[in-house]
Structure formats: C-alpha cells, structure tokens
PDB file of N, CA and C in Angstrom:
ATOM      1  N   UNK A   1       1.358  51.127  -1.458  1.00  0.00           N
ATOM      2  CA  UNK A   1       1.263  49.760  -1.034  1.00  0.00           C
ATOM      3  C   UNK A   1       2.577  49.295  -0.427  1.00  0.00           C
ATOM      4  N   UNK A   2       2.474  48.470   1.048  1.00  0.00           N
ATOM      5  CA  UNK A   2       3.908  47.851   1.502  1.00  0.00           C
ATOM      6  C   UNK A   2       4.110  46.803   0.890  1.00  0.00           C
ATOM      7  N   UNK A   3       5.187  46.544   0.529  1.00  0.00           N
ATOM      8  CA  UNK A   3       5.550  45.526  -0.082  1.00  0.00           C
ATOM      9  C   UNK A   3       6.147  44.551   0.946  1.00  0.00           C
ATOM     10  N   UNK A   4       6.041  42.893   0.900  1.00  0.00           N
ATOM     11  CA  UNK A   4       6.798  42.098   1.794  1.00  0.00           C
ATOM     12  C   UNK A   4       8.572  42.192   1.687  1.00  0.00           C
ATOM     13  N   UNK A   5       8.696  41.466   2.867  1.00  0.00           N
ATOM     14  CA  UNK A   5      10.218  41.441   2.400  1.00  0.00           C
ATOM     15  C   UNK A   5      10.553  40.425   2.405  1.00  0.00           C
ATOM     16  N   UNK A   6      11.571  40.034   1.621  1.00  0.00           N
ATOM     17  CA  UNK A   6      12.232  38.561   1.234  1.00  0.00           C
ATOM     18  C   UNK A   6      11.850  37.494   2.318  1.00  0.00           C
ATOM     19  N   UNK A   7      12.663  37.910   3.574  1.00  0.00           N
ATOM     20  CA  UNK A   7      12.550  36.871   4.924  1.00  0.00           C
ATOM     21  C   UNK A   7      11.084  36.531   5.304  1.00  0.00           C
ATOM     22  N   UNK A   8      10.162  37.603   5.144  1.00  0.00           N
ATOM     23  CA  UNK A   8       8.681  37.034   5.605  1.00  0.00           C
ATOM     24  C   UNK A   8       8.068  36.445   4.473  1.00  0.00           C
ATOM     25  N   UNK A   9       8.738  37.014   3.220  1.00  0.00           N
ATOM     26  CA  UNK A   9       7.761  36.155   1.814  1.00  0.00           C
ATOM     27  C   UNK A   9       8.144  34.231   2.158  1.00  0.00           C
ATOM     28  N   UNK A  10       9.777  34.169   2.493  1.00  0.00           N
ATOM     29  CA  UNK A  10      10.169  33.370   2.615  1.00  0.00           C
ATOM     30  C   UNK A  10       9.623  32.263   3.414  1.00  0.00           C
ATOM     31  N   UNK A  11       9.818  33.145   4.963  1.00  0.00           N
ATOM     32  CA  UNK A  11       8.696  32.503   5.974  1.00  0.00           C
ATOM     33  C   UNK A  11       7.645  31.680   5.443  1.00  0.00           C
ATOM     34  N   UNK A  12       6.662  32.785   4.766  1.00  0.00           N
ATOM     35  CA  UNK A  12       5.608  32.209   4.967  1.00  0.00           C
ATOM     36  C   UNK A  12       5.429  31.358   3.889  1.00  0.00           C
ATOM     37  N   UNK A  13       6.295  31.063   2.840  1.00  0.00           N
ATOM     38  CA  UNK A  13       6.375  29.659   1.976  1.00  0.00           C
ATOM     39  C   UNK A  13       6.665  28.806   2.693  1.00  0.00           C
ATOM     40  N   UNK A  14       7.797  28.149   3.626  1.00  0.00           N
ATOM     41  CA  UNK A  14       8.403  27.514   4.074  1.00  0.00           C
ATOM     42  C   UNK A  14       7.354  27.298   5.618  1.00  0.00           C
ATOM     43  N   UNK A  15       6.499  27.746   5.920  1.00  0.00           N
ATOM     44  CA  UNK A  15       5.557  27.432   6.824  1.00  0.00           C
ATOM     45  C   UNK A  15       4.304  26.415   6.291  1.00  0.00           C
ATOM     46  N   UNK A  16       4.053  27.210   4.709  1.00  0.00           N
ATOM     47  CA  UNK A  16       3.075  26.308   3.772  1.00  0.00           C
ATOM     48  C   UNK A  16       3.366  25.166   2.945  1.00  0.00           C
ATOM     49  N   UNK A  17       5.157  24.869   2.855  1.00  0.00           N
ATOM     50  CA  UNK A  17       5.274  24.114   2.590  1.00  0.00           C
ATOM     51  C   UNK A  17       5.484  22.365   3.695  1.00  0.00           C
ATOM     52  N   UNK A  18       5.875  23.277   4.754  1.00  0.00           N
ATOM     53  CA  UNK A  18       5.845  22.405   5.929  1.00  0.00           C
ATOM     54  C   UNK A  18       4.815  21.563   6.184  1.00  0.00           C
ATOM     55  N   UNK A  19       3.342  22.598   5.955  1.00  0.00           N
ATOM     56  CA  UNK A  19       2.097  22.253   6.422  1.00  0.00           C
ATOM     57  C   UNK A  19       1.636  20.978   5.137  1.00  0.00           C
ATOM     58  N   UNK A  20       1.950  21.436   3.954  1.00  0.00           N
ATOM     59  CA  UNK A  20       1.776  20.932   3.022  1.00  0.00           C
ATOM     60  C   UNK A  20       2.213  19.085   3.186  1.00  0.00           C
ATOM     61  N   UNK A  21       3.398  19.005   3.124  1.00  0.00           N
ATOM     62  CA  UNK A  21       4.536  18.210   4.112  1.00  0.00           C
ATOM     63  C   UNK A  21       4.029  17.055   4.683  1.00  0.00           C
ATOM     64  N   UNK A  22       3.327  17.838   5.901  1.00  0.00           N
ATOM     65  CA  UNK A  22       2.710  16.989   7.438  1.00  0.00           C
ATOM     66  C   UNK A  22       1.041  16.688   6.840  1.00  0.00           C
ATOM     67  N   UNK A  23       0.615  17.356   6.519  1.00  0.00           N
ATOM     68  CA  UNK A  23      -0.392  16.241   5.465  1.00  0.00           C
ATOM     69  C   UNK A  23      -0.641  15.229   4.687  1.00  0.00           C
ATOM     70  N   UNK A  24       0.244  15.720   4.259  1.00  0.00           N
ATOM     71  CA  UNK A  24       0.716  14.402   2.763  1.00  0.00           C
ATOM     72  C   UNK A  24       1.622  13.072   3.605  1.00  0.00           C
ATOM     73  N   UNK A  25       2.185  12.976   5.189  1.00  0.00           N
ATOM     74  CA  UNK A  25       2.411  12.218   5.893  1.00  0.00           C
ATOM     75  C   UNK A  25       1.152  11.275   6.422  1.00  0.00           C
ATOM     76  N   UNK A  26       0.759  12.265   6.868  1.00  0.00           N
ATOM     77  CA  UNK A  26      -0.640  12.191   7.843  1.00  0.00           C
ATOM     78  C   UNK A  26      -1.448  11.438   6.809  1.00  0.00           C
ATOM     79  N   UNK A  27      -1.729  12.062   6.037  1.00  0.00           N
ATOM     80  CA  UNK A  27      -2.519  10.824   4.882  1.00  0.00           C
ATOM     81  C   UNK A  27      -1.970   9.571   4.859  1.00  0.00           C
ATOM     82  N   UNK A  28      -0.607   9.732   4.616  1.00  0.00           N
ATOM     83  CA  UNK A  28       0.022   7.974   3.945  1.00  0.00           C
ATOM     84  C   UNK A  28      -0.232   7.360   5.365  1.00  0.00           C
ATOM     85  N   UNK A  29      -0.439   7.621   6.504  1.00  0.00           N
ATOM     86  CA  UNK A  29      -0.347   7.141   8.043  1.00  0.00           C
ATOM     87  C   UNK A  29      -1.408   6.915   8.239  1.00  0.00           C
ATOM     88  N   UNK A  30      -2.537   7.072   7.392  1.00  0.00           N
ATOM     89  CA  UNK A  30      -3.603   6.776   8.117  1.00  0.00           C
ATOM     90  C   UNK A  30      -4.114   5.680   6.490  1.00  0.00           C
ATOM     91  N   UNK A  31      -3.547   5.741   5.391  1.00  0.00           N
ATOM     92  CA  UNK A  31      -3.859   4.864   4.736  1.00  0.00           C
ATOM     93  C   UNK A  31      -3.326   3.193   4.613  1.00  0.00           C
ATOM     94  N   UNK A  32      -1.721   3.817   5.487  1.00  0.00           N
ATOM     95  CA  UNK A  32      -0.681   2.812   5.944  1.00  0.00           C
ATOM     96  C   UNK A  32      -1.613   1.806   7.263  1.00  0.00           C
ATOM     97  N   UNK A  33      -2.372   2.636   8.137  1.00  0.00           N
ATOM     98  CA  UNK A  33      -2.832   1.717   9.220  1.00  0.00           C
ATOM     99  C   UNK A  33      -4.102   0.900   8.581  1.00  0.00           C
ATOM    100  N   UNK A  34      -4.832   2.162   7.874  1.00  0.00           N
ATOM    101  CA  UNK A  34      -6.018   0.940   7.116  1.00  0.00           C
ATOM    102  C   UNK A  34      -5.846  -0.280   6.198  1.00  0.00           C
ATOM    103  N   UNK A  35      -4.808  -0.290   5.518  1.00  0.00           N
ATOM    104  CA  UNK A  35      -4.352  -1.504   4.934  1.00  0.00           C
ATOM    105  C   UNK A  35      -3.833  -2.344   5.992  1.00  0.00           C
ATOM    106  N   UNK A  36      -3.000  -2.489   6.873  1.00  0.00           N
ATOM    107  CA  UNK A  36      -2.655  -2.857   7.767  1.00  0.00           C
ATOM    108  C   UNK A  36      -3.755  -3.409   8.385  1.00  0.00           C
ATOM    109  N   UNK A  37      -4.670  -2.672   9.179  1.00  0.00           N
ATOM    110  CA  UNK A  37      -6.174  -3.697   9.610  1.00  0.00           C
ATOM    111  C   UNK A  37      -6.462  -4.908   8.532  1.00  0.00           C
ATOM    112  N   UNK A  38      -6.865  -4.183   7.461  1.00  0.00           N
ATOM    113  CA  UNK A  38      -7.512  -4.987   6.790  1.00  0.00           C
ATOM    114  C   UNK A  38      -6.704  -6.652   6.706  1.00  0.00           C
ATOM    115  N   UNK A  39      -4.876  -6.665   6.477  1.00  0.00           N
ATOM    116  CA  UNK A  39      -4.431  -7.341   6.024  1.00  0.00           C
ATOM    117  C   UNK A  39      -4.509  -8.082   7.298  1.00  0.00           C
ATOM    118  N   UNK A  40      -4.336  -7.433   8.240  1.00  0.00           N
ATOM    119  CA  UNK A  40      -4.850  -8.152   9.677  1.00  0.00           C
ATOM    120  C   UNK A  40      -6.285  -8.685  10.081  1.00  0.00           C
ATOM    121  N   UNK A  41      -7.305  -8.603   9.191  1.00  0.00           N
ATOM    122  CA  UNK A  41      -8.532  -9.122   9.411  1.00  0.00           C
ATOM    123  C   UNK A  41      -8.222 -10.595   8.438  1.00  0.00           C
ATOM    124  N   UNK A  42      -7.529 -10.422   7.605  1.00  0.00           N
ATOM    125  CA  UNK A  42      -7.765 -10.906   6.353  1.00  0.00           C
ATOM    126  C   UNK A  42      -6.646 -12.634   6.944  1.00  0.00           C
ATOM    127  N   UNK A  43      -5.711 -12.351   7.853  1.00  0.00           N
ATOM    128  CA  UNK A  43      -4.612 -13.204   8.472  1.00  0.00           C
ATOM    129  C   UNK A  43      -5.420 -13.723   9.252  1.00  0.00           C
ATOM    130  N   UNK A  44      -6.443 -12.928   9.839  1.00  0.00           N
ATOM    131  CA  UNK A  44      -6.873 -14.029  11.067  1.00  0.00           C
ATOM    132  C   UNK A  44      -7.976 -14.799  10.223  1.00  0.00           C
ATOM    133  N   UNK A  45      -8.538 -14.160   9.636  1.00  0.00           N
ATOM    134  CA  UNK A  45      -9.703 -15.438   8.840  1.00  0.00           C
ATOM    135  C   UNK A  45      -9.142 -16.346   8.316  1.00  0.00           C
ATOM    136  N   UNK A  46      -8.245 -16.065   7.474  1.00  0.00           N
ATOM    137  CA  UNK A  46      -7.592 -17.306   6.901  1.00  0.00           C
ATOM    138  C   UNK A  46      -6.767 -18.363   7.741  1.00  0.00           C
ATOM    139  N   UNK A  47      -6.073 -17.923   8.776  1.00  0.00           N
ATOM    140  CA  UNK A  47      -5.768 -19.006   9.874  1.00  0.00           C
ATOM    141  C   UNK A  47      -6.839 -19.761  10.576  1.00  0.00           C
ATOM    142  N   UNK A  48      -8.251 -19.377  10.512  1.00  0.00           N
ATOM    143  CA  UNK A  48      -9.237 -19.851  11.068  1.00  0.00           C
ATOM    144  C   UNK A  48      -9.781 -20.445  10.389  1.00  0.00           C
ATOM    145  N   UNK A  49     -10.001 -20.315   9.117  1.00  0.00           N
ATOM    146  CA  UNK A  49     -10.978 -21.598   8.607  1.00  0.00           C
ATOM    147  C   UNK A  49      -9.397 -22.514   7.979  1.00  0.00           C
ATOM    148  N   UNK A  50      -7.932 -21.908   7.686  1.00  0.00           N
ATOM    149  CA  UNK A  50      -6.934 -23.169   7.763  1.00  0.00           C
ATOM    150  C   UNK A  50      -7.424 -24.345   9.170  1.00  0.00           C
ATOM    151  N   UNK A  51      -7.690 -23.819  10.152  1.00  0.00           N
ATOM    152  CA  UNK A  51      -7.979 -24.436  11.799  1.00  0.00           C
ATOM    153  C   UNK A  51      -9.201 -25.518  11.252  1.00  0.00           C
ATOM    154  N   UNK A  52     -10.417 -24.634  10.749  1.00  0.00           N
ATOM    155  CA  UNK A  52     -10.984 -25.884  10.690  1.00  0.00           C
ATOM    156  C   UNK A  52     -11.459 -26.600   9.958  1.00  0.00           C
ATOM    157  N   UNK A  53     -10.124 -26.235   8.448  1.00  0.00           N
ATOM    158  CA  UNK A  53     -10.504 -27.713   7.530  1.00  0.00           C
ATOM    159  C   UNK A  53      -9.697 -28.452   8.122  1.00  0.00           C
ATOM    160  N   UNK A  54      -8.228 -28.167   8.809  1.00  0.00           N
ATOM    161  CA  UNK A  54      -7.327 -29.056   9.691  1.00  0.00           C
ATOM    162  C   UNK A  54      -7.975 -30.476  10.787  1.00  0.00           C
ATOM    163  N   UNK A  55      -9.339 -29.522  11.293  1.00  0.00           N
ATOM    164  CA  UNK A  55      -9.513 -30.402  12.334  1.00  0.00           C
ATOM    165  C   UNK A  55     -11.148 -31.097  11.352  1.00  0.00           C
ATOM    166  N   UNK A  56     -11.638 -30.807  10.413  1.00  0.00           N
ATOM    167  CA  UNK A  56     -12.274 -32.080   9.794  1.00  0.00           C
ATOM    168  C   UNK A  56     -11.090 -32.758   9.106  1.00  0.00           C
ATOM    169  N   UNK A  57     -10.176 -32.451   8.824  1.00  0.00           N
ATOM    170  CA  UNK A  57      -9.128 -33.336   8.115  1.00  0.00           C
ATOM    171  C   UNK A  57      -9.349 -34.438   8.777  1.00  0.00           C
ATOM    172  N   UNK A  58      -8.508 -33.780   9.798  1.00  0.00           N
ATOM    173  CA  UNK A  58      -8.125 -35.088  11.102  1.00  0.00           C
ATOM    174  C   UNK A  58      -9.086 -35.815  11.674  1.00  0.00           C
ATOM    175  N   UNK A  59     -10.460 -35.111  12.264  1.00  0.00           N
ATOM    176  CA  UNK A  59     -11.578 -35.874  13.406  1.00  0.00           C
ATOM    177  C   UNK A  59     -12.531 -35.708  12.337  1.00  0.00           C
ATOM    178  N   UNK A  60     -13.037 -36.058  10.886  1.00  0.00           N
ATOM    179  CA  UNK A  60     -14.185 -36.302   9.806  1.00  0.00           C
ATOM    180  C   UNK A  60     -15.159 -35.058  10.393  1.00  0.00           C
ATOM    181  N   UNK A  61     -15.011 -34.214  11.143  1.00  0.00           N
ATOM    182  CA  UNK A  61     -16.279 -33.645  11.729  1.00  0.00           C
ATOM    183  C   UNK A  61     -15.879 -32.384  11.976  1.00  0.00           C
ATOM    184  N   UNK A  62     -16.873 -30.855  11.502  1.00  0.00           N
ATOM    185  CA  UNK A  62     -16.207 -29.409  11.877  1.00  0.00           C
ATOM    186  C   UNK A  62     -16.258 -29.317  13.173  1.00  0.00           C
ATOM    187  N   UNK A  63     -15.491 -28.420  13.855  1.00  0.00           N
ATOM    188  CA  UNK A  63     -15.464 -28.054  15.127  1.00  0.00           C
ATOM    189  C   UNK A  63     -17.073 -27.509  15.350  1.00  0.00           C
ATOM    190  N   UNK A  64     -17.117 -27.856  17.401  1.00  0.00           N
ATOM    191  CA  UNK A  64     -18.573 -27.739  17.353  1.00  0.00           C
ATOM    192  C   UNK A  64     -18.451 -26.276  18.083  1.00  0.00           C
ATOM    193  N   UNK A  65     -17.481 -25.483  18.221  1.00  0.00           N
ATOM    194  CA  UNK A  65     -16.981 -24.236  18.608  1.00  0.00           C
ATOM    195  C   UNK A  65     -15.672 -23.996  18.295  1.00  0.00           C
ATOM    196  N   UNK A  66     -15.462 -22.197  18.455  1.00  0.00           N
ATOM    197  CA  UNK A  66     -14.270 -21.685  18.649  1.00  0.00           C
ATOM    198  C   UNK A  66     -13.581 -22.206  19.486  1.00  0.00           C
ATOM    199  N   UNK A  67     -14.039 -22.554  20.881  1.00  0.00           N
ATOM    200  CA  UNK A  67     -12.962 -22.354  22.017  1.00  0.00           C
ATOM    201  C   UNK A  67     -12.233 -24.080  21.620  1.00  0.00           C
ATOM    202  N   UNK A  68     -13.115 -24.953  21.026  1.00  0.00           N
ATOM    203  CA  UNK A  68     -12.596 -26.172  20.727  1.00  0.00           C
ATOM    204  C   UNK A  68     -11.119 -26.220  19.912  1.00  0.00           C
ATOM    205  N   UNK A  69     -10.992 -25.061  18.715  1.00  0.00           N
ATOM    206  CA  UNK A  69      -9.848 -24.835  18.112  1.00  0.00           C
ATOM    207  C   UNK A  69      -9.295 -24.461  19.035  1.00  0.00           C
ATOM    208  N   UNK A  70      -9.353 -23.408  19.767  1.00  0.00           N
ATOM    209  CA  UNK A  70      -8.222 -23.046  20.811  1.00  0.00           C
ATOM    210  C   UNK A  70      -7.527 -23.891  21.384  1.00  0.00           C
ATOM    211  N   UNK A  71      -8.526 -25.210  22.291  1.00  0.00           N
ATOM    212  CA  UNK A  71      -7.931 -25.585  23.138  1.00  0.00           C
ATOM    213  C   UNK A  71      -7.351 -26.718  22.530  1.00  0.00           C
ATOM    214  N   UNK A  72      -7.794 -27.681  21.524  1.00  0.00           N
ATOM    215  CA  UNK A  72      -7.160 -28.893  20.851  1.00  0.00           C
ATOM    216  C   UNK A  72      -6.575 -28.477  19.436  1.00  0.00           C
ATOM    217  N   UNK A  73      -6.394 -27.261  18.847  1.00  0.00           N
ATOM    218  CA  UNK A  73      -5.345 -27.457  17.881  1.00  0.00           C
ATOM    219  C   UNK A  73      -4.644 -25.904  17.724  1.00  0.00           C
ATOM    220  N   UNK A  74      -4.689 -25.407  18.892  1.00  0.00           N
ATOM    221  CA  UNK A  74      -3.750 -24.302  19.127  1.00  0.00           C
ATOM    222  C   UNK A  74      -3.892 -22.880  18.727  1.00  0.00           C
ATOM    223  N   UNK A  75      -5.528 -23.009  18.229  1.00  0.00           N
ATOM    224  CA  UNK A  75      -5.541 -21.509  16.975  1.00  0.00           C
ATOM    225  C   UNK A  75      -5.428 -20.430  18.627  1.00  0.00           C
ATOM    226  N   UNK A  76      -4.894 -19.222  17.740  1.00  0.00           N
ATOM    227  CA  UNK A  76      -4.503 -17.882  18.449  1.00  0.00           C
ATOM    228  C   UNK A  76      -5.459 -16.828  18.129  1.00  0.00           C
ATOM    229  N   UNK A  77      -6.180 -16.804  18.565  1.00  0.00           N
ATOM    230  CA  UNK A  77      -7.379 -15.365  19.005  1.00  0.00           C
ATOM    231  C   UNK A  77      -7.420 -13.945  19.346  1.00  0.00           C
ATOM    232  N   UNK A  78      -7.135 -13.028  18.933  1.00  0.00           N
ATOM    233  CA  UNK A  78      -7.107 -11.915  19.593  1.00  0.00           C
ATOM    234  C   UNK A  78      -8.368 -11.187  19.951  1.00  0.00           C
ATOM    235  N   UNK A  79      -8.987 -11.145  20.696  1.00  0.00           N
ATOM    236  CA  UNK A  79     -10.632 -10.740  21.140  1.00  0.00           C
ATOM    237  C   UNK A  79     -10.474  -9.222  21.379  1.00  0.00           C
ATOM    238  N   UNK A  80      -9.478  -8.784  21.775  1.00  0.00           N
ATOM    239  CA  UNK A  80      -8.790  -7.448  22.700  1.00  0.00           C
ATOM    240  C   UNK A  80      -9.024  -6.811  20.870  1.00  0.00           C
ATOM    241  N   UNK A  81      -8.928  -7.955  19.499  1.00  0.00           N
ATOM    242  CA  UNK A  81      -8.829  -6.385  18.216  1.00  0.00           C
ATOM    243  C   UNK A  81     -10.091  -6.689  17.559  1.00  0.00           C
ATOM    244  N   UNK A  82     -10.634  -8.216  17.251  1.00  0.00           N
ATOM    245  CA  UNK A  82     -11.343  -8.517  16.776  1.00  0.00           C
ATOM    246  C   UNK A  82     -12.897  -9.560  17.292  1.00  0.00           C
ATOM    247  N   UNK A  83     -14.069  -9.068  16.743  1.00  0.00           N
ATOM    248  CA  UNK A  83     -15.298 -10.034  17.103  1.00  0.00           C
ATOM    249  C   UNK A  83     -15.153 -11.377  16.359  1.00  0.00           C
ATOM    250  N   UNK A  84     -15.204 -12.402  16.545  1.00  0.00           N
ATOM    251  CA  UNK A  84     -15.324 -13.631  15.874  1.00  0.00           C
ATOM    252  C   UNK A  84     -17.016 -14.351  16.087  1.00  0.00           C
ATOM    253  N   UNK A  85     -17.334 -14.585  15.209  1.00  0.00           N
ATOM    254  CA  UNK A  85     -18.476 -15.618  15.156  1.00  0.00           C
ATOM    255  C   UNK A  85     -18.234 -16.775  14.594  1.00  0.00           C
ATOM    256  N   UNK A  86     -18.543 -17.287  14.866  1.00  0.00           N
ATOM    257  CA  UNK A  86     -18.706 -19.204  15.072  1.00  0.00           C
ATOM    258  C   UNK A  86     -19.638 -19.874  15.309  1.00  0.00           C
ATOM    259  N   UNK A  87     -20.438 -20.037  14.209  1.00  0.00           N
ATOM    260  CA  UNK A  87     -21.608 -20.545  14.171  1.00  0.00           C
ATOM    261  C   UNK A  87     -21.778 -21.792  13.228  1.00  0.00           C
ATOM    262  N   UNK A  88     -21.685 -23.105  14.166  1.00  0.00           N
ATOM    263  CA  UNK A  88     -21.486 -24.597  13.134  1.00  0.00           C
ATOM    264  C   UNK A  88     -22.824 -24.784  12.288  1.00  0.00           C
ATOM    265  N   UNK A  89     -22.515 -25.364  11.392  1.00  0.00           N
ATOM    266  CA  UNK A  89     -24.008 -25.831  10.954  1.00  0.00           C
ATOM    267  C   UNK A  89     -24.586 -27.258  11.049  1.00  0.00           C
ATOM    268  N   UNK A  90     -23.890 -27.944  10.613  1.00  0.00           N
ATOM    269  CA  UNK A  90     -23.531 -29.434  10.977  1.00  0.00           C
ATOM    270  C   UNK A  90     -21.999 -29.983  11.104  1.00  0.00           C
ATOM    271  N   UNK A  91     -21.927 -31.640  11.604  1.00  0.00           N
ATOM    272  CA  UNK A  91     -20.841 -31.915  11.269  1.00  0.00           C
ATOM    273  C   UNK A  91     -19.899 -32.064  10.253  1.00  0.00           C
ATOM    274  N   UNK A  92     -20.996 -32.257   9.244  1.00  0.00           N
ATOM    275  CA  UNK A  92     -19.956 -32.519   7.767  1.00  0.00           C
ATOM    276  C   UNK A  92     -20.616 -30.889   6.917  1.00  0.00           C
ATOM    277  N   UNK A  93     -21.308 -29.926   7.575  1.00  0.00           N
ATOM    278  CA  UNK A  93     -20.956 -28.540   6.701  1.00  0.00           C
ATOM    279  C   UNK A  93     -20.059 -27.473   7.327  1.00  0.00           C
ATOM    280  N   UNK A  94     -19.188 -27.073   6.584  1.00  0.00           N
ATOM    281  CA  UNK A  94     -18.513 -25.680   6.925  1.00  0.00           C
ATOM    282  C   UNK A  94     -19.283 -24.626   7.973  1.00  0.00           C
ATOM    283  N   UNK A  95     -18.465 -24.512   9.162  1.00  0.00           N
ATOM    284  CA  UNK A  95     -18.972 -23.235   9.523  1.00  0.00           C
ATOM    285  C   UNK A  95     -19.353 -21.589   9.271  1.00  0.00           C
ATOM    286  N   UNK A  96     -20.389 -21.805   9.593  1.00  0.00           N
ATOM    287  CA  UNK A  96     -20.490 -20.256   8.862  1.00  0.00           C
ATOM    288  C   UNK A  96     -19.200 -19.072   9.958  1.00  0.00           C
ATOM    289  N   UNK A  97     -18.531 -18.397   9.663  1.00  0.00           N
ATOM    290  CA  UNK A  97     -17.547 -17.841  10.169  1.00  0.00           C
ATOM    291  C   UNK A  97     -17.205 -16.321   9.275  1.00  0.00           C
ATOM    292  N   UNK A  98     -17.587 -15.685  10.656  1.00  0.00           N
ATOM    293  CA  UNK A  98     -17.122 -14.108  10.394  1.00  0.00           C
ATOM    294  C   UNK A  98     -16.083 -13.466  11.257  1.00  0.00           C
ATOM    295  N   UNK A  99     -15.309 -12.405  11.083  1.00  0.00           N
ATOM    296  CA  UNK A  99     -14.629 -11.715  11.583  1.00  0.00           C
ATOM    297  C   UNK A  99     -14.224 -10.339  12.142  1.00  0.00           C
ATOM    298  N   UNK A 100     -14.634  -9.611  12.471  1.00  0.00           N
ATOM    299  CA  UNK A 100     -15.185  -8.001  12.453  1.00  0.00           C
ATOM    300  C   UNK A 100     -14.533  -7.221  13.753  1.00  0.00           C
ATOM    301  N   UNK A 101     -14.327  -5.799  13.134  1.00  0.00           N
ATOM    302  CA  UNK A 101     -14.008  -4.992  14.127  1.00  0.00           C
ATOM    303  C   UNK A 101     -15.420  -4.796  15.278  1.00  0.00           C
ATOM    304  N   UNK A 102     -14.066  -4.579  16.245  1.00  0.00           N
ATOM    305  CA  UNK A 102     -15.786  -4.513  17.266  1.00  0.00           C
ATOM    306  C   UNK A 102     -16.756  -3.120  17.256  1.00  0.00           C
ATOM    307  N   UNK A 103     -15.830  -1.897  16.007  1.00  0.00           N
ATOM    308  CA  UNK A 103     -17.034  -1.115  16.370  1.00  0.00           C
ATOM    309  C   UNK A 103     -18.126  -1.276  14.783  1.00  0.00           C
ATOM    310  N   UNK A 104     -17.770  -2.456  14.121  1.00  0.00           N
ATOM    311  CA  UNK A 104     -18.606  -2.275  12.940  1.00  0.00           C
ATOM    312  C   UNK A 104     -19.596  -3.480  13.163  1.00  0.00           C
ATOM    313  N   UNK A 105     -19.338  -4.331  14.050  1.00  0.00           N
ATOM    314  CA  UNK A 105     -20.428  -4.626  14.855  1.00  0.00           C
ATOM    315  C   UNK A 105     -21.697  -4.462  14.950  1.00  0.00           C
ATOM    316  N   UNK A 106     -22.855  -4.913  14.339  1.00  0.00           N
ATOM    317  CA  UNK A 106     -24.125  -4.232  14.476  1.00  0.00           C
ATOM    318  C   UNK A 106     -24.767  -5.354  15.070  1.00  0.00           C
ATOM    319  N   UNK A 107     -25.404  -5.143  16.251  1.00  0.00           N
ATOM    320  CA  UNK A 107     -26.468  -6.011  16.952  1.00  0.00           C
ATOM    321  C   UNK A 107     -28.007  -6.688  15.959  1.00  0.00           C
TER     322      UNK A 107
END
C-alpha cells in the first residue's frame, strides 16, 4: 500500500478546511440578507400605518389612497423592492394594508 505524504495529507486538509470555511460564510450571508428583508418589510409597514394614523390624527378621516400619503404627508415608497396594497374601508376604519415581496405575490 502507498502511503500519502505529509504535504498532500496536508493539502488536502487545508483544501477541506477552506471549503468548510466558505460555507459556514455563505450560510451566515444568506441568513444575514434574510433578516435584513424581513427587518426591511417590517420598517416599511410600520412607517405606513405611523402615515396613516398621522393623517386621521390631523384630517378625522383615513387616507382614501396610497398616493394621497405620498403626496400630502411625505411617506417614502419603494415599489422597485416592495408590493403595497391599500385598500380603505371607510373613513373612520383603518385601512386594510399589506406589504409583500413581489415574487410572493399571488394573484
């Protein structure tokens, strides 16, 4: 039987530990971005319904759309990461309001 020699036994630890390594990165990087979404879904909802108990604060009445927050009390939208729905129910009930990635989206 050939036996290895030091430098290739060596090698080939130091190749498996590498690999070992870049996984255990690769994981935290992809668990690092999913928290990250989430905490980013979680920022924009909450700035949005802050928007529109703000504006029944002020005008007794919920907004009768999104684009109404936009344009009279400044809320910031990103459409390019996230779907928004905005669907009023009346003036004096809370909008029903969701937030969603656009590929979890179901028609």
């Amino acid at each position: 039987m050939r036996r290895l020699s030091f430098k290739t036994l060596s090698t080939v630890v130091a190749v498996l530990i590498s690999l070992m390594v870049l996984l255990m990165v690769g994981s935290s990087l992809v668990q690092l971005q999913r928290k990250s979404h989430e905490t980013g879904l979680q920022v924009a909802r909450q700035a949005l319904e802050r928007t529109v108990m703000q504006c029944y604060a002020l005008e007794g009445a919920y907004p009768p759309n999104l684009d109404y927050l936009v344009e009279h009390y400044g809320l910031v939208v990103n459409e390019d990461r996230y779907v928004y729905l905005f669907e009023p129910v009346a003036a004096n009930i809370f909008p029903i309001i969701k937030i969603q990635d656009p590929g979890s989206v179901t028609e």
